[in-house]
Protein backbone atom coordinates (compact mmCIF):
# COMPACT_ATOMS: atom_id res chain seq x y z
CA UNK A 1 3.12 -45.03 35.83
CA UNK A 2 3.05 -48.19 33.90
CA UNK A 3 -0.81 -48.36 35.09
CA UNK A 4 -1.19 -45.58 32.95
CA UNK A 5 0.80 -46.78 29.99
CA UNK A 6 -0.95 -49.74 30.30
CA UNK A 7 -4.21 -47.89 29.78
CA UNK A 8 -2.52 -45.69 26.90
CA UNK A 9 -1.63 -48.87 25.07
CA UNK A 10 -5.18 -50.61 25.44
CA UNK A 11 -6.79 -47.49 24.01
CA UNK A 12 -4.65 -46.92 20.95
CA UNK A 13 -4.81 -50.90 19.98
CA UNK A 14 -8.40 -50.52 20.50
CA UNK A 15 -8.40 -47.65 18.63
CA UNK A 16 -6.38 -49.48 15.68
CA UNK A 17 -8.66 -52.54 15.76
CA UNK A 18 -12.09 -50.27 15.17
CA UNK A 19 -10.40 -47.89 12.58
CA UNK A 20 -9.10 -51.40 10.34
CA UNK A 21 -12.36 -52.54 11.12
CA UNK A 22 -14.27 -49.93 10.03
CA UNK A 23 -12.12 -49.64 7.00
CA UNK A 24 -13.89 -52.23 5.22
CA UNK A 25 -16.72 -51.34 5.41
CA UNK A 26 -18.96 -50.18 3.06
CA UNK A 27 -21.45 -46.97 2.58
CA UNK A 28 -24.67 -47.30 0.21
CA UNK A 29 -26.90 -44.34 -0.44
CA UNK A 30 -30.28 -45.22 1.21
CA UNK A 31 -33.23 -43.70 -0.78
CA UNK A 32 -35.78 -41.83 1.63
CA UNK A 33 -38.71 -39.59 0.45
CA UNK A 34 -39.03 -36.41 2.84
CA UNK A 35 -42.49 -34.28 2.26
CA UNK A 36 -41.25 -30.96 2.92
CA UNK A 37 -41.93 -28.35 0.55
CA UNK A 38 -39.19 -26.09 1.66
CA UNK A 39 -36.09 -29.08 1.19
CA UNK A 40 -37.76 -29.45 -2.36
CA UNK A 41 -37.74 -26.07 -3.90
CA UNK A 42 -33.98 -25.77 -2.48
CA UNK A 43 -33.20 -28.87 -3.67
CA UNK A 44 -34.42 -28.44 -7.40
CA UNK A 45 -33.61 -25.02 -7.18
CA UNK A 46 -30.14 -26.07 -6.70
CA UNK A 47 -30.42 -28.47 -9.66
CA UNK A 48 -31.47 -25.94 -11.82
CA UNK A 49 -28.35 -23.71 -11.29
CA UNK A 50 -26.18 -26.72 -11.50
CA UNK A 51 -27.62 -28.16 -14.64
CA UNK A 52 -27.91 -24.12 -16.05
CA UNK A 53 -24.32 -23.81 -15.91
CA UNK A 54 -23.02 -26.94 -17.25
CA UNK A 55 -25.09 -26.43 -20.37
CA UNK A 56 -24.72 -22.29 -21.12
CA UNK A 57 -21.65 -21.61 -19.45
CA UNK A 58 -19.63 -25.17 -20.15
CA UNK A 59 -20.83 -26.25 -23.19
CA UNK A 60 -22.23 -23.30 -24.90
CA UNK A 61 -20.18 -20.63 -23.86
CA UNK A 62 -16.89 -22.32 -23.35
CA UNK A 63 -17.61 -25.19 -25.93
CA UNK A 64 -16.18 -28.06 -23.57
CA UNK A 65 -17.01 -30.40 -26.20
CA UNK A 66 -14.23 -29.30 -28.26
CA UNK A 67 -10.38 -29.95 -28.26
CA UNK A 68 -8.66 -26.36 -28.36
CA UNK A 69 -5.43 -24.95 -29.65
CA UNK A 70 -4.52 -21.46 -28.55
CA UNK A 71 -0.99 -21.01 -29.00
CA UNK A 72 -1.24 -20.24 -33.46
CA UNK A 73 1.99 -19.42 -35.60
CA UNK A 74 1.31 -15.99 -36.70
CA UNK A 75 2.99 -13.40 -38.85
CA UNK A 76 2.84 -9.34 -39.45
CA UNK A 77 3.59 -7.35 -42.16
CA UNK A 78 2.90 -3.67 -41.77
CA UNK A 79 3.00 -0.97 -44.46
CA UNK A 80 2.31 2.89 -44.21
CA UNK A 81 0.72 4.63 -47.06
CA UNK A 82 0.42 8.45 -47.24
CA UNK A 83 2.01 11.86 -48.51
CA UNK A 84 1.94 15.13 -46.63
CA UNK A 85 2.66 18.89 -47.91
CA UNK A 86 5.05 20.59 -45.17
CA UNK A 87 5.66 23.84 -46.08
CA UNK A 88 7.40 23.78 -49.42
CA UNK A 89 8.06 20.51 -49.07
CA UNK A 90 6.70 17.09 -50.15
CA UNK A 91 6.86 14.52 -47.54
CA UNK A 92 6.65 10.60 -48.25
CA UNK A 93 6.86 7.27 -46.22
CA UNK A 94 10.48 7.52 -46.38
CA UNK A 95 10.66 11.10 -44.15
CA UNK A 96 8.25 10.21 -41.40
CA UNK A 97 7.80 6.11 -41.66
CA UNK A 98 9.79 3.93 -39.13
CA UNK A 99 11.08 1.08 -39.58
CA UNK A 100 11.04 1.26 -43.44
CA UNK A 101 10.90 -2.80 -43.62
CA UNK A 102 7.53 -2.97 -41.65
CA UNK A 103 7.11 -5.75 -39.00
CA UNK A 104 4.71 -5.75 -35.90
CA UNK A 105 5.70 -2.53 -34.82
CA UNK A 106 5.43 0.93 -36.99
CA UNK A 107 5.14 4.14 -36.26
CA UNK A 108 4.92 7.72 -38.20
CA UNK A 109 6.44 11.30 -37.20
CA UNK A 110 3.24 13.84 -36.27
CA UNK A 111 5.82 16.55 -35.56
CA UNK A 112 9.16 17.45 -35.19
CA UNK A 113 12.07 19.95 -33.01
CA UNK A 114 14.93 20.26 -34.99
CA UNK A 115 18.22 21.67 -34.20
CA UNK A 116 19.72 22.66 -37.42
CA UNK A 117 23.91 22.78 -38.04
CA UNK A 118 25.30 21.07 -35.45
CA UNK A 119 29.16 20.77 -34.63
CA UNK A 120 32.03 18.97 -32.15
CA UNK A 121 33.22 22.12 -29.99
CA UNK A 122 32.74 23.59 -27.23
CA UNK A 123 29.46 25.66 -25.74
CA UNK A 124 27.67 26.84 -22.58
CA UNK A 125 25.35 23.99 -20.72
CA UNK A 126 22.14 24.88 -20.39
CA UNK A 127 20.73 27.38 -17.20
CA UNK A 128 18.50 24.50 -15.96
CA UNK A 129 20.60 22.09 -15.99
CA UNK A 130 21.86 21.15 -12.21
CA UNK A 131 25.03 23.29 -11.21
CA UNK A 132 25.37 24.48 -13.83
CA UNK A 133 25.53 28.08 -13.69
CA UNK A 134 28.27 29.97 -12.44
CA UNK A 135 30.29 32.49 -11.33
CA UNK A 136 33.81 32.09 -11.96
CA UNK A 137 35.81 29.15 -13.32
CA UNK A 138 36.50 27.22 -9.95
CA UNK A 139 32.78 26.40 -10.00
CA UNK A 140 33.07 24.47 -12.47
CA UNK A 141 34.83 21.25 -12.27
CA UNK A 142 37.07 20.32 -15.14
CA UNK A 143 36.37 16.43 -16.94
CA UNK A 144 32.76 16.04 -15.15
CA UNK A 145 30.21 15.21 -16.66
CA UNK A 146 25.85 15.33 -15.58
CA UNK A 147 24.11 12.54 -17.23
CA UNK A 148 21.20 15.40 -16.89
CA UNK A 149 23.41 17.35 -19.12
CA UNK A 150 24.50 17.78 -22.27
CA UNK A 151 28.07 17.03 -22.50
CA UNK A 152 31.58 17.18 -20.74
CA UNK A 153 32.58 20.35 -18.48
CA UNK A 154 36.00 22.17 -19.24
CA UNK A 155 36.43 23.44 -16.08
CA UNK A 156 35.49 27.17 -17.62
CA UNK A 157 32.46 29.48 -16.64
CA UNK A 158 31.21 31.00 -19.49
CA UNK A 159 28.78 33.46 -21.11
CA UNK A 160 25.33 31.77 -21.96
CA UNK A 161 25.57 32.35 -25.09
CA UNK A 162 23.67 36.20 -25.61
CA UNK A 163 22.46 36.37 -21.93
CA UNK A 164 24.44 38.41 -19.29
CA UNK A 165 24.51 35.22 -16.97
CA UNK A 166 27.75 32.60 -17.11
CA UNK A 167 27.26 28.42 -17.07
CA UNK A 168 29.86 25.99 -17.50
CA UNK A 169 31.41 25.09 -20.63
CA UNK A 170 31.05 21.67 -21.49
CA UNK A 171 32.03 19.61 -24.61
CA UNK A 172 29.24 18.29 -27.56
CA UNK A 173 27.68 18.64 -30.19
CA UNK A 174 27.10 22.79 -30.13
CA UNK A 175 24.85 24.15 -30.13
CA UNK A 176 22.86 22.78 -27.44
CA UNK A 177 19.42 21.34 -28.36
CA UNK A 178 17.33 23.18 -25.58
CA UNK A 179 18.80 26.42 -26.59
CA UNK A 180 18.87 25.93 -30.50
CA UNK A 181 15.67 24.00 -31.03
CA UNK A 182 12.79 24.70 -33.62
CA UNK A 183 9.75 23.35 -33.12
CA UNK A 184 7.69 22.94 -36.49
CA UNK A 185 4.03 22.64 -37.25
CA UNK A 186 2.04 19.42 -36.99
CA UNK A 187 1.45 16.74 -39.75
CA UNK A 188 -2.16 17.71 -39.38
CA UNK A 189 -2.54 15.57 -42.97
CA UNK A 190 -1.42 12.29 -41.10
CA UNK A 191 -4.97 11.84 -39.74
CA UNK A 192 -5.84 10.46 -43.44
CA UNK A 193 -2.92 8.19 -43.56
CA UNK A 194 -3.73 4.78 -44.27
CA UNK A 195 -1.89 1.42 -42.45
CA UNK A 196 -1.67 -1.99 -44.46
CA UNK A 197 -1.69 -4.38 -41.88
CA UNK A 198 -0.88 -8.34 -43.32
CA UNK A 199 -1.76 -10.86 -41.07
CA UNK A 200 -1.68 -14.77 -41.43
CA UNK A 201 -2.17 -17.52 -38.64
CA UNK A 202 -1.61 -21.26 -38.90
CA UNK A 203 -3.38 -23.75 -36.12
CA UNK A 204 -1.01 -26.47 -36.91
CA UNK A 205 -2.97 -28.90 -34.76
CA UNK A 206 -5.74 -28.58 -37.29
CA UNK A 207 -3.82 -27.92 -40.40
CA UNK A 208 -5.65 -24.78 -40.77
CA UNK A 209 -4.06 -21.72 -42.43
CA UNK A 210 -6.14 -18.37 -42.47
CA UNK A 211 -5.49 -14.87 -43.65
CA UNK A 212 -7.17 -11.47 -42.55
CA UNK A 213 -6.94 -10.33 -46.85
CA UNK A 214 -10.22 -11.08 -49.41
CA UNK A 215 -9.16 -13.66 -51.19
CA UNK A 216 -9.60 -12.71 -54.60
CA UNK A 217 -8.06 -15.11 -57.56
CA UNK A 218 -7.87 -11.95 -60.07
CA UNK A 219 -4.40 -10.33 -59.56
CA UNK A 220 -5.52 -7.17 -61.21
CA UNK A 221 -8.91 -7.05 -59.11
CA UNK A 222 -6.66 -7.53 -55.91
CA UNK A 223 -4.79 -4.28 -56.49
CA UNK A 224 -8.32 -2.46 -57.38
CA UNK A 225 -9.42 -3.56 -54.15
CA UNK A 226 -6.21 -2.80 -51.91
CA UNK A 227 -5.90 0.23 -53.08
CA UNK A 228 -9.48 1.28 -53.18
CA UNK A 229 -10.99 0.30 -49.58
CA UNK A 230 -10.72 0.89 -46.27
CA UNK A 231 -11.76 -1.22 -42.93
CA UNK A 232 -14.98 -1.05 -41.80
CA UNK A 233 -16.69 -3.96 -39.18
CA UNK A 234 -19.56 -4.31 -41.05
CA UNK A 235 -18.61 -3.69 -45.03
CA UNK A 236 -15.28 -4.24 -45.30
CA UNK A 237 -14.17 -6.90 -42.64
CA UNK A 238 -11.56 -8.58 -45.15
CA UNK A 239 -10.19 -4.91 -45.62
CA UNK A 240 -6.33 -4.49 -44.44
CA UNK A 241 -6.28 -0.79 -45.00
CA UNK A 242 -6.84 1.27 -41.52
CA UNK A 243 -6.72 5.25 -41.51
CA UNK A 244 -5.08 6.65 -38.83
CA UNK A 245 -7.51 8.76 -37.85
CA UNK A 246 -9.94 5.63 -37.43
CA UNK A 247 -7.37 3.55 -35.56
CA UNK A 248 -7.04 7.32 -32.95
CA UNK A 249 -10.87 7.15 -32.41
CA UNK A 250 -11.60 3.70 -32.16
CA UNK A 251 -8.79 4.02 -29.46
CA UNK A 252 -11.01 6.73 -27.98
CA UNK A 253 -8.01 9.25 -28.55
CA UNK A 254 -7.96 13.08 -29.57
CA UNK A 255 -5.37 13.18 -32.87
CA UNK A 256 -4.63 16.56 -31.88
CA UNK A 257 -3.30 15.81 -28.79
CA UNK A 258 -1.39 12.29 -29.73
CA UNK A 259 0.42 15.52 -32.44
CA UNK A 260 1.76 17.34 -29.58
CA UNK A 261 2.87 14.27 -27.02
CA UNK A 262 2.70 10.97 -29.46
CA UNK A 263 1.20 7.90 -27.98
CA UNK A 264 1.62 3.83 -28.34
CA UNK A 265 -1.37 2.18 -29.79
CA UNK A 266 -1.96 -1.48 -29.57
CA UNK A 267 -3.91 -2.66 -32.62
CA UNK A 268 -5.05 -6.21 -31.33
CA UNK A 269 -5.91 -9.13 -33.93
CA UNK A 270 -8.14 -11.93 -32.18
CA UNK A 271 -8.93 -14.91 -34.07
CA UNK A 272 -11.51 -17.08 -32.27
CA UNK A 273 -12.37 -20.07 -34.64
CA UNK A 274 -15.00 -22.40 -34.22
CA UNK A 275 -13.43 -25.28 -37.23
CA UNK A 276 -16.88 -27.16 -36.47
CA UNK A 277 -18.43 -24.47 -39.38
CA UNK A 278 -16.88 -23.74 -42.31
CA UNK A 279 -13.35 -22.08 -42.17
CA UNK A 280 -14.83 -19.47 -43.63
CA UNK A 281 -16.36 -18.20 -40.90
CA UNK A 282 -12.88 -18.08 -39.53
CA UNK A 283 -12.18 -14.28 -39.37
CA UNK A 284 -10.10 -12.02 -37.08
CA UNK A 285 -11.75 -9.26 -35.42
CA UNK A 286 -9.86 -6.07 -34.24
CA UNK A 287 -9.79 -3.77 -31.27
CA UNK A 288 -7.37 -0.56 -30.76
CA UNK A 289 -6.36 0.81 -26.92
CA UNK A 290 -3.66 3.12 -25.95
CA UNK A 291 -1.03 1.36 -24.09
CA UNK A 292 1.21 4.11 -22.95
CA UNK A 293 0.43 5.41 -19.36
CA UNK A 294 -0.97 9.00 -19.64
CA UNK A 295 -1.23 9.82 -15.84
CA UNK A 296 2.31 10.52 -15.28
CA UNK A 297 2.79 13.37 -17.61
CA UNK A 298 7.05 12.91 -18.00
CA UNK A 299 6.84 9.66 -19.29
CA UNK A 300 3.61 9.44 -21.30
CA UNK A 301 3.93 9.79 -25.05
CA UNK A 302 5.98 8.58 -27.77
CA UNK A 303 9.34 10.57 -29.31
CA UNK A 304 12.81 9.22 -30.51
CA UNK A 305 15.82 11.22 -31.88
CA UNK A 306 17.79 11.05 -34.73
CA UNK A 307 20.16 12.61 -36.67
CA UNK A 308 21.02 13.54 -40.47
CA UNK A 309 24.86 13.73 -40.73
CA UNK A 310 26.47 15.72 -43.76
CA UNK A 311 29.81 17.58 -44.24
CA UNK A 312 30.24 21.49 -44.48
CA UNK A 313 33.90 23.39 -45.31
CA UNK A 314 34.87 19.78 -44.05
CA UNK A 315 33.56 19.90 -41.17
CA UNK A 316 31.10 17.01 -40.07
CA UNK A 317 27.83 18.53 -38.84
CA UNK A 318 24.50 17.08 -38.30
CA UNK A 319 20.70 17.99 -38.09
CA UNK A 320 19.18 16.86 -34.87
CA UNK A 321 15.56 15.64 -34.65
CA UNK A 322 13.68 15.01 -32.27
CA UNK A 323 10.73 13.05 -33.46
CA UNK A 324 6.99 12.83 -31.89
CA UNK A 325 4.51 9.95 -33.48
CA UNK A 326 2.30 7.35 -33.33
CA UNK A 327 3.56 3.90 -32.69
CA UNK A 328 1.06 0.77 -33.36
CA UNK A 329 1.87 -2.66 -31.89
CA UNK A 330 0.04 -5.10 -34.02
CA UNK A 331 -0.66 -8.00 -31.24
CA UNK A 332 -2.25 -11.28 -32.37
CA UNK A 333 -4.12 -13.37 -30.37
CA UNK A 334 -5.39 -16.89 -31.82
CA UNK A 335 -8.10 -19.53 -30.48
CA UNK A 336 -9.47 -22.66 -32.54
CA UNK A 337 -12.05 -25.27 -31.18
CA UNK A 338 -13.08 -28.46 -33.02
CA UNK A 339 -15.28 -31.23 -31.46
CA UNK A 340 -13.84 -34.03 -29.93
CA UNK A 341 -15.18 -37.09 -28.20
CA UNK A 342 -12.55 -36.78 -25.44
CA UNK A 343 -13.26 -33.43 -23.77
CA UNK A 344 -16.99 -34.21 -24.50
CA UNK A 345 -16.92 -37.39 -22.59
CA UNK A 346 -14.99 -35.67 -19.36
CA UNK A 347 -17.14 -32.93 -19.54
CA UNK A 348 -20.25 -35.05 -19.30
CA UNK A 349 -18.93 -37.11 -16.72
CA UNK A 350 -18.04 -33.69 -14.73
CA UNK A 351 -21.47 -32.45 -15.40
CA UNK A 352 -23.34 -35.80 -14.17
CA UNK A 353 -21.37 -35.89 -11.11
CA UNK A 354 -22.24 -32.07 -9.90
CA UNK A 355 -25.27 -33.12 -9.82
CA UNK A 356 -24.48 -34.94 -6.52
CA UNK A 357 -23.90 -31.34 -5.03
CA UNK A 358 -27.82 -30.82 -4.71
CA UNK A 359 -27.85 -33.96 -2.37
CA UNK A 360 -25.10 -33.37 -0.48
CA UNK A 361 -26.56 -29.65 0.09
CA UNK A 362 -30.19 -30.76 0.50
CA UNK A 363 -28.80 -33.54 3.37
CA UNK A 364 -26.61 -30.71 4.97
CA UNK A 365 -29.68 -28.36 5.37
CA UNK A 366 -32.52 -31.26 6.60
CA UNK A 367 -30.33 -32.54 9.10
CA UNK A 368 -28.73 -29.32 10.19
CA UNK A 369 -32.00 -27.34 10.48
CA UNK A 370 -34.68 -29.02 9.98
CA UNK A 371 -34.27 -32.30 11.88
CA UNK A 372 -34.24 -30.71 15.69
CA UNK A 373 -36.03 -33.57 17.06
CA UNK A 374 -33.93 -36.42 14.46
CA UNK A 375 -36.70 -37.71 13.15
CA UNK A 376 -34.61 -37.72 9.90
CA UNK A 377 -31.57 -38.76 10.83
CA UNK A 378 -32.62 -41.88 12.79
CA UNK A 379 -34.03 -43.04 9.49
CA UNK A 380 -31.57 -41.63 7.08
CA UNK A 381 -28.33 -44.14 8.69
CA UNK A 382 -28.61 -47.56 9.10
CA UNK A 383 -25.94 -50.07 10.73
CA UNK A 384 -26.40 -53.74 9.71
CA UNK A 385 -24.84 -56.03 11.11
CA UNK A 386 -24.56 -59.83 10.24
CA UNK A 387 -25.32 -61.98 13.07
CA UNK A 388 -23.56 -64.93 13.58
CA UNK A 389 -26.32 -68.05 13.15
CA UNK A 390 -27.24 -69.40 16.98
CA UNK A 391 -27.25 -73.46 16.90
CA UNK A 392 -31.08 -75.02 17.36
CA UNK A 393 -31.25 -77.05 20.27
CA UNK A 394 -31.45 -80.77 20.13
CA UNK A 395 -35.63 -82.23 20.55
CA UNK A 396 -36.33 -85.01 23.04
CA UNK A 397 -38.27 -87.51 21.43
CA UNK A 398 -40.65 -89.67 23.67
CA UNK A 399 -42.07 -93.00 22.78
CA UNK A 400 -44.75 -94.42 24.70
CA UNK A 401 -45.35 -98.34 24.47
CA UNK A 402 -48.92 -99.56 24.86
CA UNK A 403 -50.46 -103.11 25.83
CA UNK A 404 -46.25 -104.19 26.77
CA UNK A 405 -44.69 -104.61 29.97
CA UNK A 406 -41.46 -105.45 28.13
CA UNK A 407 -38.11 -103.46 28.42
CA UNK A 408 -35.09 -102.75 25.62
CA UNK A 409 -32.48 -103.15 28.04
CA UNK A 410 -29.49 -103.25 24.96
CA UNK A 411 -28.44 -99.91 26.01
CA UNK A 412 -29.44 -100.18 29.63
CA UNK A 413 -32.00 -97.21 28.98
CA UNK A 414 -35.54 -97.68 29.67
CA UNK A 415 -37.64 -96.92 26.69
């Protein structure tokens, strides 16, 4: 046993000694020219994609050269212009706008279920409505109330209202909305609605403060040209005005249907700046997509309620409305690039020293699959060694003495 932990011991100082041995020492890259046709197409071929995609993708594309902000201070201010005949009445922002104030989010009514002269009392629930029809009174309980429903039960089973079948009698606002509703026509006119969208964004880093309005000086030729234009990519980029119908089809949407279910549209605002040109050539681009999931049926859409409150033989009784639209979320995104020495200088550096990659790959292949009788790799690693300096050995010198018999006997050696 302590043989063997004898043995152990030898072999881990051992292997301590060559591992702080071979610590210091030091690796050089040894330059060696293979002919092979085959290592040299892979091994500028590699080159190529290395030295492709520093220069289009890093410095072109992504513009690594330049110091970047991407979080901007941004503001919205939204505005919906518009009027719409309904029936024999005149409808104007303030009947189917919402918010009134404008912001980020706005959205207009397309069409509307209204349940006219509504009172606190006492009415039958609704048929569909979970057990909630009846037979007699016991089947009802008294105080409870179905969040599915409409109200509070009274513990009574009575007549739905003309039919010959009974439900329970609950407490609200009577009568009932499924059972009293109206549903009126579409705002078919809203499809030539305009939206004045007002956008500015500040890139602080840079000091740089943009709007997406024509900047006109004039005060009198900036109302001419608010209120006479429209966007359009290629005419009227500096335009704020956007139809609604435009903003539906750009979104690839059917403004018939978005009447009958509503939808959300995102109206995205992307500035991407490059402050190396002129900040004019700072300008926001736009892209519409519904955001609203349409594949499950029950929640897709957009609708709200609300309700217009008044006073009759002193009784307080409302108009309930039930509200489908179109909601736009104005979403801004920001990006500004200016050169800079920094980023330029790590990017170069990052560039130079891909480069290495070809070798490394190149190395990996020749002496992987190519060297199978290590002809390469005999020359490609070298150890040297410095060898200690091996003392000359000291000469015998002979002197021969001609024509004497004579002896130097002063050190008792004979010469």
């Amino acid at each position: 046993m302590c043989e063997l932990f004898h043995k152990f011991m030898m072999g881990l100082r051992d292997f301590v000694k060559d591992y702080f041995v071979g610590f210091w020492d030091y690796e050089t890259p040894k330059v060696m020219v293979v002919k092979n046709k085959t290592l040299g197409v892979i091994y500028r071929g590699v080159q190529f994609l290395v030295i492709t995609y520093f220069i289009w993708y890093v410095f072109i594309s992504e513009k690594a050269y330049q110091e970047s902000e991407t979080r901007p201070e941004s503001s919205v201010y939204t505005l919906m212009k518009g009027t719409a005949v309904h029936g024999d009445d005149i409808l104007d922002t303030v009947e189917y706008v919402r918010p009134s104030e404008g912001g980020d989010v706005i959205s207009t009514i397309l069409r509307r279920e209204v349940t006219y002269d509504q009172k606190q009392g006492t009415c039958a629930e609704h048929f569909m409505v979970a057990n909630a029809n009846c037979t007699k009174d016991s089947d009802c309980v008294q105080g409870e109330v179905d969040f599915d429903g409409h109200g509070r039960r009274t513990g009574r089973c009575v007549q739905y209202y003309n039919h010959t079948f009974k439900t329970c009698e609950i407490q609200t606002w009577c009568p009932i909305e499924r059972y009293a509703v109206v549903r009126e026509p579409a705002l078919v006119e809203a499809i030539n609605f305009t939206v004045f969208i007002r956008n500015s964004i500040h890139f602080p880093g840079f000091k740089v403060l943009r709007g997406n309005i024509k900047d006109i000086s004039n005060p009198k030729e900036m109302r001419r040209f608010l209120n006479k234009c429209h966007y359009d990519k290629e005419t009227e980029p500096y335009c704020p005005n956007f139809r609604l119908g435009y903003i539906a089809a750009q979104a690839r949407e059917d403004f018939s249907e978005l009447c009958k279910t509503g939808g959300v549209i995102g109206v995205f605002i992307n500035w991407n700046c490059n402050l190396d040109l002129d900040y004019s050539y700072c300008q926001p681009t736009y892209s519409f997509r519904r955001l609203d999931l349409r594949k499950d049926q029950a929640s897709s859409g957009y609708y709200y309620r609300f309700a217009k409150y008044y006073s009759r033989e002193g009784v307080e009784s409302r108009t309930l409305i039930k509200a489908y639209g179109i909601r736009l979320d104005v979403i801004v995104h920001g990006h500004a690039g200016k050169f800079s020495p920094i980023p330029t200088i790590i990017s170069t550096v990052t560039a130079m020293t891909s480069v290495g990659i070809c070798t490394i790959i190149c190395d990996w292949i020749m002496l992987t699959f190519i060297d199978k009788n290590e002809v390469y790799s005999d020359r490609k690693f070298d150890e040297v060694i410095k060898e200690p300096k091996v003392p000359k050995a000291p000469e015998l010198c002979f002197i021969n003495s001609y024509g004497s018999n004579h002896s130097d006997l002063s050190d008792g050696v004979q010469l």
